[in-house]
C-alpha atoms as a PDB file:
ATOM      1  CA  UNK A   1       9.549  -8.028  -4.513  1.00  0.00           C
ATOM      2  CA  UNK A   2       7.034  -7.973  -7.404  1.00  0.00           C
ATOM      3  CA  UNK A   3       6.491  -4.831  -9.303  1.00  0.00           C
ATOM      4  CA  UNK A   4       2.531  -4.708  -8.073  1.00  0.00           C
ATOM      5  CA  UNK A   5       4.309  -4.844  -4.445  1.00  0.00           C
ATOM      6  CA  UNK A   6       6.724  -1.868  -5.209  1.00  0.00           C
ATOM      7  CA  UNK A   7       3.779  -0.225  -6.884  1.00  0.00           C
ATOM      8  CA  UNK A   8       1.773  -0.335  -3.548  1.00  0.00           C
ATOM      9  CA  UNK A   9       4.525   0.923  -1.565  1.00  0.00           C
ATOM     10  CA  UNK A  10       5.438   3.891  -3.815  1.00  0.00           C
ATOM     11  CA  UNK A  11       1.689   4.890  -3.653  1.00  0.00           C
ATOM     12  CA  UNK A  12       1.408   4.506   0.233  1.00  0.00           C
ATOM     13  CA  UNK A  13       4.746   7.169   0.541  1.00  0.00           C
ATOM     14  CA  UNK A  14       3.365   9.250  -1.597  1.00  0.00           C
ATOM     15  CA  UNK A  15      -0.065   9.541  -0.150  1.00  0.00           C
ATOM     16  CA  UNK A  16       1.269   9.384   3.212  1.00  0.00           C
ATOM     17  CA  UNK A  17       3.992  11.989   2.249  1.00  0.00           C
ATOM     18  CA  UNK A  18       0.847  14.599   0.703  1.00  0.00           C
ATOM     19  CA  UNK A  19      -1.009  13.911   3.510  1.00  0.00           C
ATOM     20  CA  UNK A  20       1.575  15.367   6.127  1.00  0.00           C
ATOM     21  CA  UNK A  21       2.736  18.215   3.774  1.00  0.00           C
ATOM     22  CA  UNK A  22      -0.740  19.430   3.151  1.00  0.00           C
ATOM     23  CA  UNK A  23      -1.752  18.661   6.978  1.00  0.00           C
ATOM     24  CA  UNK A  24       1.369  21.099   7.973  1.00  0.00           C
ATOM     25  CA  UNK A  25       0.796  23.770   5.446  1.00  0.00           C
ATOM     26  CA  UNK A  26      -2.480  23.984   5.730  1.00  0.00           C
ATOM     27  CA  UNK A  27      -3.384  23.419   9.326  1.00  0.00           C
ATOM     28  CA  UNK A  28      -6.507  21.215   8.037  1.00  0.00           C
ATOM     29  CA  UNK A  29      -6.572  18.282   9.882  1.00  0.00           C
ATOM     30  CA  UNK A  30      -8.576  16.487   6.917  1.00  0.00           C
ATOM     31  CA  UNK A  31      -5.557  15.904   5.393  1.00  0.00           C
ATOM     32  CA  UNK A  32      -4.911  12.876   8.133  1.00  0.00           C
ATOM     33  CA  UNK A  33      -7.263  10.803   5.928  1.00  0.00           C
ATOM     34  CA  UNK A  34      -4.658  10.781   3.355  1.00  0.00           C
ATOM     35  CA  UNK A  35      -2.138   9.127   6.355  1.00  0.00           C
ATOM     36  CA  UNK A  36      -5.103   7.009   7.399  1.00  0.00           C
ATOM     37  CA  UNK A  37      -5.313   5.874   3.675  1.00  0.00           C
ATOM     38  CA  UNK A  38      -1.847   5.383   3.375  1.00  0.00           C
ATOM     39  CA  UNK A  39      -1.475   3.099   5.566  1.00  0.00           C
ATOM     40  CA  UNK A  40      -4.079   1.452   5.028  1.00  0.00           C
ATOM     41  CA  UNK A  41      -2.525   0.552   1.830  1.00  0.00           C
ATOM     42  CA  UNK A  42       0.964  -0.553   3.070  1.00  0.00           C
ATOM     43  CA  UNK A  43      -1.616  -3.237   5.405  1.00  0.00           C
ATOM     44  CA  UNK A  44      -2.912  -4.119   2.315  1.00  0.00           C
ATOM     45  CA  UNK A  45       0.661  -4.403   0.244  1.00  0.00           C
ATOM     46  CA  UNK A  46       1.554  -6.784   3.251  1.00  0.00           C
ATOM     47  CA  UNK A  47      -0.965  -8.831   3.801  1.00  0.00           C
ATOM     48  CA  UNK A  48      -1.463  -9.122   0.021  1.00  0.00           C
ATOM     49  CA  UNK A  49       2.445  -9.682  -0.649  1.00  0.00           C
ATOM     50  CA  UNK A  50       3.650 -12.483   1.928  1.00  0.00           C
ATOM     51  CA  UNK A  51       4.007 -16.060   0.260  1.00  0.00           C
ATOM     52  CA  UNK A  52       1.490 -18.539   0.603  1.00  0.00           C
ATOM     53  CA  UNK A  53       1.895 -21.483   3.685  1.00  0.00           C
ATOM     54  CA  UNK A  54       2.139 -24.245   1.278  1.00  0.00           C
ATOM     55  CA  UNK A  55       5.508 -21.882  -0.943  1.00  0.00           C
ATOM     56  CA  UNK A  56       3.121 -22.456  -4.251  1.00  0.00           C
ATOM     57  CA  UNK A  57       2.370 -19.013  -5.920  1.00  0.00           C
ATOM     58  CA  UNK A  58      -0.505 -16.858  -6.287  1.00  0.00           C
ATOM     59  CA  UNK A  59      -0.375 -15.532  -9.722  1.00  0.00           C
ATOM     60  CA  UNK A  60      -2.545 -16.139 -12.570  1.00  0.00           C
ATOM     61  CA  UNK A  61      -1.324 -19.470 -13.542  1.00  0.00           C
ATOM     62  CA  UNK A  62      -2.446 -21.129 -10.636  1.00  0.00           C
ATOM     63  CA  UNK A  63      -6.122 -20.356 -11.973  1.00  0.00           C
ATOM     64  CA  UNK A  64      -5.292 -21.943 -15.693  1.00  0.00           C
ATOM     65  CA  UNK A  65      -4.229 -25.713 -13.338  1.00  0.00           C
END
């Protein structure tokens, strides 16, 4: 797992973790956004993380070939 990855994944606890703890304290349902946004994030860590078909990489280098 790439550091970006673990990045993304950290981020979507976190915001999905505020979002519930201010949801419950305050009794705001706004705060599902944050859950909402959360998630959306871990659908973008994994969609944006898995390995291309063909095994070749997605980094920069492929752009300098």
């Amino acid at each position: 797992m790439t550091g970006p990855l673990k990045a993304a994944w950290a981020l979507t606890a976190f915001v999905v973790v505020v979002g519930l703890v201010l949801w419950l304290v305050t009794g705001r349902a706004v705060f599902a956004v944050f859950i909402v946004l959360g998630l959306l994030t871990a659908l973008g860590a994994v969609l944006t993380g898995r390995p291309r078909p063909d095994g070749r990489s997605t980094g920069p280098e492929e752009s300098r070939r």
